[in-house]
N, C-alpha and C. Protein backbone atom coordinates (compact mmCIF):
# COMPACT_ATOMS: atom_id res chain seq x y z
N UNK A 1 82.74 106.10 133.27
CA UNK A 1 83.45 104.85 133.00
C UNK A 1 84.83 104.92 133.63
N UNK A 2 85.21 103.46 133.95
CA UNK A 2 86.48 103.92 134.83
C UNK A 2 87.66 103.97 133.56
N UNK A 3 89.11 103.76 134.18
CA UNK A 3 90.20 103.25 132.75
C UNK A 3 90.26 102.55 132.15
N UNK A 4 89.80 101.21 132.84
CA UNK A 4 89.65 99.70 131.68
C UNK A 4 88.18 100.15 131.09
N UNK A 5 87.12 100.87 130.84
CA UNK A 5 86.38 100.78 130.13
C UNK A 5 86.37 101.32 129.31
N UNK A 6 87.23 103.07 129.40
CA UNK A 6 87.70 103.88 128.46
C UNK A 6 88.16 103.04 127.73
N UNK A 7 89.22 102.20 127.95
CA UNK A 7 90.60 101.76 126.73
C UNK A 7 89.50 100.84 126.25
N UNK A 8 88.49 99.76 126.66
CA UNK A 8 87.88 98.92 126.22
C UNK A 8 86.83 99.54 124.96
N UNK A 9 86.22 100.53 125.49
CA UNK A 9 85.33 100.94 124.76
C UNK A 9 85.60 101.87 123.61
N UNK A 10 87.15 102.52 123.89
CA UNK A 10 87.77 103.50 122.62
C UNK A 10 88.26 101.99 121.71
N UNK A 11 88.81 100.80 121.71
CA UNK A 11 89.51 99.82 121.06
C UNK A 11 87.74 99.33 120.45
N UNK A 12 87.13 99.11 121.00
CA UNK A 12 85.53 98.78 120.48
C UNK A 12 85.35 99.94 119.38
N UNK A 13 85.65 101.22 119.50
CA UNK A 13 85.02 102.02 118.72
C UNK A 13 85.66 101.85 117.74
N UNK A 14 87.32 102.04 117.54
CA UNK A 14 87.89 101.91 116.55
C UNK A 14 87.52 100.72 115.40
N UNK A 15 87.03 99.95 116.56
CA UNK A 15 86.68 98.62 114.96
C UNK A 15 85.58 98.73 114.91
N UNK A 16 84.37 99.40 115.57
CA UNK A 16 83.08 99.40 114.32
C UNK A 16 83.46 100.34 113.82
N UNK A 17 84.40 101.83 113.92
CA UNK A 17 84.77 102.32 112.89
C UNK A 17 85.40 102.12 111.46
N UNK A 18 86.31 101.23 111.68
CA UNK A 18 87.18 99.77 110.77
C UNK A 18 85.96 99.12 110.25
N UNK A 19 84.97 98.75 110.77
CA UNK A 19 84.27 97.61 110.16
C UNK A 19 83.40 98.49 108.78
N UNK A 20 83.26 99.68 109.89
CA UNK A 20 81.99 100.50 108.92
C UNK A 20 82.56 101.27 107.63
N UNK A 21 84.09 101.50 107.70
CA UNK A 21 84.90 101.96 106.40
C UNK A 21 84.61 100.91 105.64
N UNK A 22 85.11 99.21 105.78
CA UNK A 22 85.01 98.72 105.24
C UNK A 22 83.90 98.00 104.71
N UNK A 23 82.55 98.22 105.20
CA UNK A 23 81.21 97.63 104.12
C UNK A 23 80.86 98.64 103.97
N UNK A 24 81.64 100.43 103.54
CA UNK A 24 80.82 100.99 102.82
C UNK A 24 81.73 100.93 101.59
N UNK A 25 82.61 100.28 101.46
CA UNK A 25 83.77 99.67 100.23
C UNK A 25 83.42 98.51 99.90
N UNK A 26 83.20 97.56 100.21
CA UNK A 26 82.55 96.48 99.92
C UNK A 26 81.06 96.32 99.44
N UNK A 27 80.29 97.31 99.93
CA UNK A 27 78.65 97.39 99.48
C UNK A 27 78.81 98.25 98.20
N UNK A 28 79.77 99.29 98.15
CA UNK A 28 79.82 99.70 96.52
C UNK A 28 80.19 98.65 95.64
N UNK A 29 81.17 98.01 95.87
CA UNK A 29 81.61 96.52 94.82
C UNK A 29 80.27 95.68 94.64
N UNK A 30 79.57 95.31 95.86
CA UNK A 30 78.36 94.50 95.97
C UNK A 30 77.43 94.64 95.26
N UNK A 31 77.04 96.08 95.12
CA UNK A 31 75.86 96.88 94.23
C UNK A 31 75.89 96.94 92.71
N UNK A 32 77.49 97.16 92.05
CA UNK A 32 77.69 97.16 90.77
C UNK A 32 77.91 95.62 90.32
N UNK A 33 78.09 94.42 91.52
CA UNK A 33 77.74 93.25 90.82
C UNK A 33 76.59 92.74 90.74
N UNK A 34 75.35 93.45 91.58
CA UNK A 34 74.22 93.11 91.57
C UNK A 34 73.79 92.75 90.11
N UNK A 35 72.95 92.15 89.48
CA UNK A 35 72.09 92.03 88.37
C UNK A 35 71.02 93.07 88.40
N UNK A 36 70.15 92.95 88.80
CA UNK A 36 68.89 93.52 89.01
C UNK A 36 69.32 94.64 89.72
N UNK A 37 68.49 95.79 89.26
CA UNK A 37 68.65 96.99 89.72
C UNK A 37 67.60 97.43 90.57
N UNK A 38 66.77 96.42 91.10
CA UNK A 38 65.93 96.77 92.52
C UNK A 38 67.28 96.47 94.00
N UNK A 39 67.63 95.44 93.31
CA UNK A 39 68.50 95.03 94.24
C UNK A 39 69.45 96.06 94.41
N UNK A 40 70.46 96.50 93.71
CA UNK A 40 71.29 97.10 93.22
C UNK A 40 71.01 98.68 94.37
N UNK A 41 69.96 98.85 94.37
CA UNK A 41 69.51 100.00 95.23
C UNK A 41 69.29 99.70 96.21
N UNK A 42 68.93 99.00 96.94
CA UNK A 42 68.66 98.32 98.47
C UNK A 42 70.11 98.37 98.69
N UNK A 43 70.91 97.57 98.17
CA UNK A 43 72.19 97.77 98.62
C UNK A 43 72.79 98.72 98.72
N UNK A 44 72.77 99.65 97.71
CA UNK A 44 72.76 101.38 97.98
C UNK A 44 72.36 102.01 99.09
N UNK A 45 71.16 101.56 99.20
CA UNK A 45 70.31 102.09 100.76
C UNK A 45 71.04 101.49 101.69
N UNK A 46 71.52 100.37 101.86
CA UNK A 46 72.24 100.08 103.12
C UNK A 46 73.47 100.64 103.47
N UNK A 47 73.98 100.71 102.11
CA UNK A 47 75.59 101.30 101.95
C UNK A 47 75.45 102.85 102.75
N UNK A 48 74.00 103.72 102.72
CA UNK A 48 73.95 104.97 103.15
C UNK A 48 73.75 104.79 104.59
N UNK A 49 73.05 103.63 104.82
CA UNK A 49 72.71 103.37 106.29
C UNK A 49 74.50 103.23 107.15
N UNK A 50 75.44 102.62 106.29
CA UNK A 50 76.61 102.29 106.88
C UNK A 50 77.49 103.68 106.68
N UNK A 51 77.29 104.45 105.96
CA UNK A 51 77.98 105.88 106.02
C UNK A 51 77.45 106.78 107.05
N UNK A 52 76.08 106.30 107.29
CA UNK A 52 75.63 107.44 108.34
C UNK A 52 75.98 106.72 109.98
N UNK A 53 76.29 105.52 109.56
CA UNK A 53 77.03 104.76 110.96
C UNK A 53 78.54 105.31 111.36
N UNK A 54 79.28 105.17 110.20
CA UNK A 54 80.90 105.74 110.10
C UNK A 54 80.66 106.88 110.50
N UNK A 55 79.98 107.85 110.08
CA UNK A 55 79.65 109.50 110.38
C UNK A 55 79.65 109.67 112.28
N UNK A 56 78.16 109.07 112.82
CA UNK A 56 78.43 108.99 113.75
C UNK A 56 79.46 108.64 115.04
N UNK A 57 79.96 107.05 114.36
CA UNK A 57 81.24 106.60 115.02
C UNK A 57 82.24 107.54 115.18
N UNK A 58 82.31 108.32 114.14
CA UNK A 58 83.40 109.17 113.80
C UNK A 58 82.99 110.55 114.94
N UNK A 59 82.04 110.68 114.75
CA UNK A 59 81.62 111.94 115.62
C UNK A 59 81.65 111.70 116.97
N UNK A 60 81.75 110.32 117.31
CA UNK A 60 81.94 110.48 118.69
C UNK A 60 83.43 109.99 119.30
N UNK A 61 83.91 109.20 118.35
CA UNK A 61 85.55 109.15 118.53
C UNK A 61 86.39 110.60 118.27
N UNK A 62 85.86 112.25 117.45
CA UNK A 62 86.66 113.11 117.58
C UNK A 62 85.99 113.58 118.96
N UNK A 63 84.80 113.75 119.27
CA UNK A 63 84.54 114.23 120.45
C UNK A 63 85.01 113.83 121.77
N UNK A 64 85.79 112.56 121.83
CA UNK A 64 86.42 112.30 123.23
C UNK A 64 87.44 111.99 122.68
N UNK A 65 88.44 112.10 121.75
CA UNK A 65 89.97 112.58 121.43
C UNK A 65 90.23 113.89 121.02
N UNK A 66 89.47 114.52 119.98
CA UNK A 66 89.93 115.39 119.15
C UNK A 66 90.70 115.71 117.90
N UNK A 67 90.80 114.67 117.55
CA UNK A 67 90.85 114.02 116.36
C UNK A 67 90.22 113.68 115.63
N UNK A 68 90.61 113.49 114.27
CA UNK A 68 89.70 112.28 113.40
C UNK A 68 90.31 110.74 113.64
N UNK A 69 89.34 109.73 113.23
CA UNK A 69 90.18 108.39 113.16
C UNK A 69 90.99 108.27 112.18
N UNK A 70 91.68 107.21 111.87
CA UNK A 70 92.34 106.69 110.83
C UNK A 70 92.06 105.15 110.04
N UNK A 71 90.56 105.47 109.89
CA UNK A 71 90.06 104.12 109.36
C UNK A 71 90.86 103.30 108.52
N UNK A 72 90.94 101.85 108.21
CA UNK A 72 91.63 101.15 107.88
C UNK A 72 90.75 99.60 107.61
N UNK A 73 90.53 99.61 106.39
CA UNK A 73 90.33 98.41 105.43
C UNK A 73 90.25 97.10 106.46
N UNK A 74 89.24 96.15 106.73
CA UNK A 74 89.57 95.16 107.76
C UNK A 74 89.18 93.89 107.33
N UNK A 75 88.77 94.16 106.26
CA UNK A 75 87.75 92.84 105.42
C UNK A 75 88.14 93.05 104.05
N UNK A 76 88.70 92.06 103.21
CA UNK A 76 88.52 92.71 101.38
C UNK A 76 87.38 91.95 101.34
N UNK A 77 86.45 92.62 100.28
CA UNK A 77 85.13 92.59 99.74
C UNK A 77 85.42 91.57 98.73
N UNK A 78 84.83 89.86 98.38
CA UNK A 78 84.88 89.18 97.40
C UNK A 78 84.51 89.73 95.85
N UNK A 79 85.10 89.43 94.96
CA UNK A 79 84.49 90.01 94.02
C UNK A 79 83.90 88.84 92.81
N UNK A 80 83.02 88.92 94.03
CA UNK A 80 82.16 87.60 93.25
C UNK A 80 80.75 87.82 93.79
N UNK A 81 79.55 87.84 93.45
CA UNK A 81 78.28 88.06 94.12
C UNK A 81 77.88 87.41 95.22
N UNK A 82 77.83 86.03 95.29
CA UNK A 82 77.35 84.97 96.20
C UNK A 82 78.17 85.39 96.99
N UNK A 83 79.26 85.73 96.76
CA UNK A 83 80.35 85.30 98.21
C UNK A 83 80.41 86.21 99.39
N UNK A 84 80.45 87.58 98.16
CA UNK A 84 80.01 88.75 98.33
C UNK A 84 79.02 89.18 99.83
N UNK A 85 77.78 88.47 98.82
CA UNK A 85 76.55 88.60 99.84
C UNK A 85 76.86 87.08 101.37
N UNK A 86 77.10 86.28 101.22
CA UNK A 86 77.31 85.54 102.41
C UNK A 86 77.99 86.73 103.30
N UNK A 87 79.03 87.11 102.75
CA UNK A 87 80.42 87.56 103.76
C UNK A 87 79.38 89.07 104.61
N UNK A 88 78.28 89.22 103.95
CA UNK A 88 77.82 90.74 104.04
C UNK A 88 76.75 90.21 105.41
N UNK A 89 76.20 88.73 105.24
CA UNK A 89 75.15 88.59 106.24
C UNK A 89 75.83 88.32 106.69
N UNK A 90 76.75 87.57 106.99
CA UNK A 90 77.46 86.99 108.48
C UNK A 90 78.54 88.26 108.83
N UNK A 91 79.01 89.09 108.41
CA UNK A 91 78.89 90.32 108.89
C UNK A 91 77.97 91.12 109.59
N UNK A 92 76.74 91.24 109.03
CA UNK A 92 76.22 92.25 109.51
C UNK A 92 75.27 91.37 111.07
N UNK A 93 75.37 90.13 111.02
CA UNK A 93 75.21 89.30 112.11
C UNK A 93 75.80 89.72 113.47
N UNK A 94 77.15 89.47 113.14
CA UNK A 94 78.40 89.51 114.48
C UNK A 94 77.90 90.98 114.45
N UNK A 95 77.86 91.89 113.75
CA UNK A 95 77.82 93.12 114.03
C UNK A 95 76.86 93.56 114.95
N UNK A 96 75.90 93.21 114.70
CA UNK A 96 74.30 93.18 115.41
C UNK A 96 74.64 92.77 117.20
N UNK A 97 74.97 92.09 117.56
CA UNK A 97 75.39 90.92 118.48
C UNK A 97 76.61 92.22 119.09
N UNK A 98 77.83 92.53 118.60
CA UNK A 98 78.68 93.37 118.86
C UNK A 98 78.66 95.02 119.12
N UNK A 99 77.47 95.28 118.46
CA UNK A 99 77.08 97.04 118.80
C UNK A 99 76.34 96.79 119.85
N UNK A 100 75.37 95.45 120.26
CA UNK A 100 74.74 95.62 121.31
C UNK A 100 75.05 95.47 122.80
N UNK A 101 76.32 94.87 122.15
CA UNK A 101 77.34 94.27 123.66
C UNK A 101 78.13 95.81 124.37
N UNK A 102 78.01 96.94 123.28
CA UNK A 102 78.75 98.19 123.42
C UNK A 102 77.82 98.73 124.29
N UNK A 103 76.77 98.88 123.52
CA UNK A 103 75.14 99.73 124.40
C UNK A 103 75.04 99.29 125.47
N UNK A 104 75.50 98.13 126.08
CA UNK A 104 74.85 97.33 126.62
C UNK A 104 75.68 97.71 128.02
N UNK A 105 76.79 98.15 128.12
CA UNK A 105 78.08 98.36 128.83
C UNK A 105 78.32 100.01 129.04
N UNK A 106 78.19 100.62 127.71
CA UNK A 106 78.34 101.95 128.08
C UNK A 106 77.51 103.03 129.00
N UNK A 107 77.70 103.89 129.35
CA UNK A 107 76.87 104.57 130.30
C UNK A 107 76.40 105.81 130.01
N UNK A 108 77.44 106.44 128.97
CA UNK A 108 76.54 107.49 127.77
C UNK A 108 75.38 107.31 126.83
N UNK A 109 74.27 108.07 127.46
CA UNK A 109 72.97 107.49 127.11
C UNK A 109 72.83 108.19 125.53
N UNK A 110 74.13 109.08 124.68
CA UNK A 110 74.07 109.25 123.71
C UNK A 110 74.74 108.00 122.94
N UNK A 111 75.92 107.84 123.09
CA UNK A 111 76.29 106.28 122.92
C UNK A 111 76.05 105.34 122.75
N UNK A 112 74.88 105.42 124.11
CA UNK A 112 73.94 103.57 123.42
C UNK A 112 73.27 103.87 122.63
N UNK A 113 72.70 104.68 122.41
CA UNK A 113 71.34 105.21 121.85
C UNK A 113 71.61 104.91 120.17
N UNK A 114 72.75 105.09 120.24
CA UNK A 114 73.67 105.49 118.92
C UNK A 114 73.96 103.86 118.17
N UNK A 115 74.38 103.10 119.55
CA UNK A 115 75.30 101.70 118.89
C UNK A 115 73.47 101.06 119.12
N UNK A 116 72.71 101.24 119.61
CA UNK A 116 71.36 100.54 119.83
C UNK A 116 70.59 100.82 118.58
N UNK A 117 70.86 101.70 117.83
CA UNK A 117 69.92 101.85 116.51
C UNK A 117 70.59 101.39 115.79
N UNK A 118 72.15 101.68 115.72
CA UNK A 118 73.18 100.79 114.65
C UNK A 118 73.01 99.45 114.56
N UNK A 119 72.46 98.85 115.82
CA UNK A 119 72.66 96.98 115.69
C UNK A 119 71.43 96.89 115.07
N UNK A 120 70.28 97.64 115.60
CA UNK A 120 68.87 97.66 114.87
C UNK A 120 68.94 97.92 113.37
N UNK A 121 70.08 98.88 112.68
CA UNK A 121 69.62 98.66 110.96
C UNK A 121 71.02 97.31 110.88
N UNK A 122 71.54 97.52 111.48
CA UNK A 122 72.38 95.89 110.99
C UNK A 122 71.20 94.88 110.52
N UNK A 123 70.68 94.45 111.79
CA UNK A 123 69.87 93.28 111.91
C UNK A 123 68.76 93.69 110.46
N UNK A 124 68.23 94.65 110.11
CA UNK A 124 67.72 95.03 109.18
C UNK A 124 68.73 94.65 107.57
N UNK A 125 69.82 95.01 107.70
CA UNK A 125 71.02 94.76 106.51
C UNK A 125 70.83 93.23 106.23
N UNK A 126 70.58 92.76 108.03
CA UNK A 126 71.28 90.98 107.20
C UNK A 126 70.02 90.18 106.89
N UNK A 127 68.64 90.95 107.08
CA UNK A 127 67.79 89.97 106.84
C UNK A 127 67.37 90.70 105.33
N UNK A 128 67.69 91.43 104.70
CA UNK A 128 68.44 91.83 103.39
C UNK A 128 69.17 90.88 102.67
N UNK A 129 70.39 90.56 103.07
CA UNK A 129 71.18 89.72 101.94
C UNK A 129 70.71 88.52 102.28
N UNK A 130 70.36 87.79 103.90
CA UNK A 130 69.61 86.99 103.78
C UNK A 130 69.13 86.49 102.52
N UNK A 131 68.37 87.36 102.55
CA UNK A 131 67.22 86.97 101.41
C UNK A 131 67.43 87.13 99.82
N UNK A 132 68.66 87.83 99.64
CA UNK A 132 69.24 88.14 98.48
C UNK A 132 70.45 86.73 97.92
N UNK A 133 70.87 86.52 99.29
CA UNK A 133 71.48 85.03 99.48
C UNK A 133 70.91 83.86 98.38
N UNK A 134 69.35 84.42 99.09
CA UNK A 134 68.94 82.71 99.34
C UNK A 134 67.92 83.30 97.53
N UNK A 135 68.29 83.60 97.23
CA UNK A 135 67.72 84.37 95.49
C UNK A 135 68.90 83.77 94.57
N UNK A 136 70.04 83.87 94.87
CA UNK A 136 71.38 84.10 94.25
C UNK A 136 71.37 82.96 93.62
N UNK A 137 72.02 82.62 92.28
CA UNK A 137 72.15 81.54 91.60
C UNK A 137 73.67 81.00 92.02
């Protein structure tokens, strides 16, 4: 990659890193407002799917700085259920759409590989609250 793709693609990483701190803070709030405790665990399961996203992100932002990041809160989580879950699908939407625009550009075939399965359980997350949405009283 040349210099504008480095700076492009390290400023990309930092915010699905940002994004992914923040819905694994927001999917814990999400889960303990759940009602139902089928639900309550799906959201759990996703919340692990978004820690093992941060993990990675993270593993590949110290591997080409040497550092850790300094994640930072980018969304507050509603603390209300409905709102909750909207803010979580149209999140995990743009997200889907945005990890693939990364893969899609980068030239580290560990990288895409990486943001190409991430947009794949996104798209999995939002047809989740989707449907948890469209349940919600």
């Amino acid at each position: 990659m040349d210099e504008q793709s480095n700076i492009r693609f390290m400023k990309d990483l930092e915010k699905a890193i940002n994004g992914e701190y923040s819905a694994i803070h927001c999917y814990a709030t999400l889960a303990n407002l759940a009602t139902e405790e089928s639900i309550r665990k799906q959201i759990l399961e996703i919340r692990q799917d978004e820690i093992k996203h941060f993990q990675q992100f993270e593993y590949i932002y110290m591997s080409l700085t040497g550092r850790r990041p300094q994640p930072k809160m980018i969304e507050r989580c509603p603390n209300d259920y409905k709102n909750g879950l909207e803010l979580a699908l149209q999140d995990e939407q743009k997200t889907v759409d945005f990890y693939l625009e990364i893969a899609d550009y980068t030239t580290n075939p560990y990288i895409k590989e990486v943001f190409r399965r991430a947009a794949a359980d996104e798209q999995n997350h939002a047809v989740w609250f989707v449907y948890y949405f469209s349940k919600a009283e």
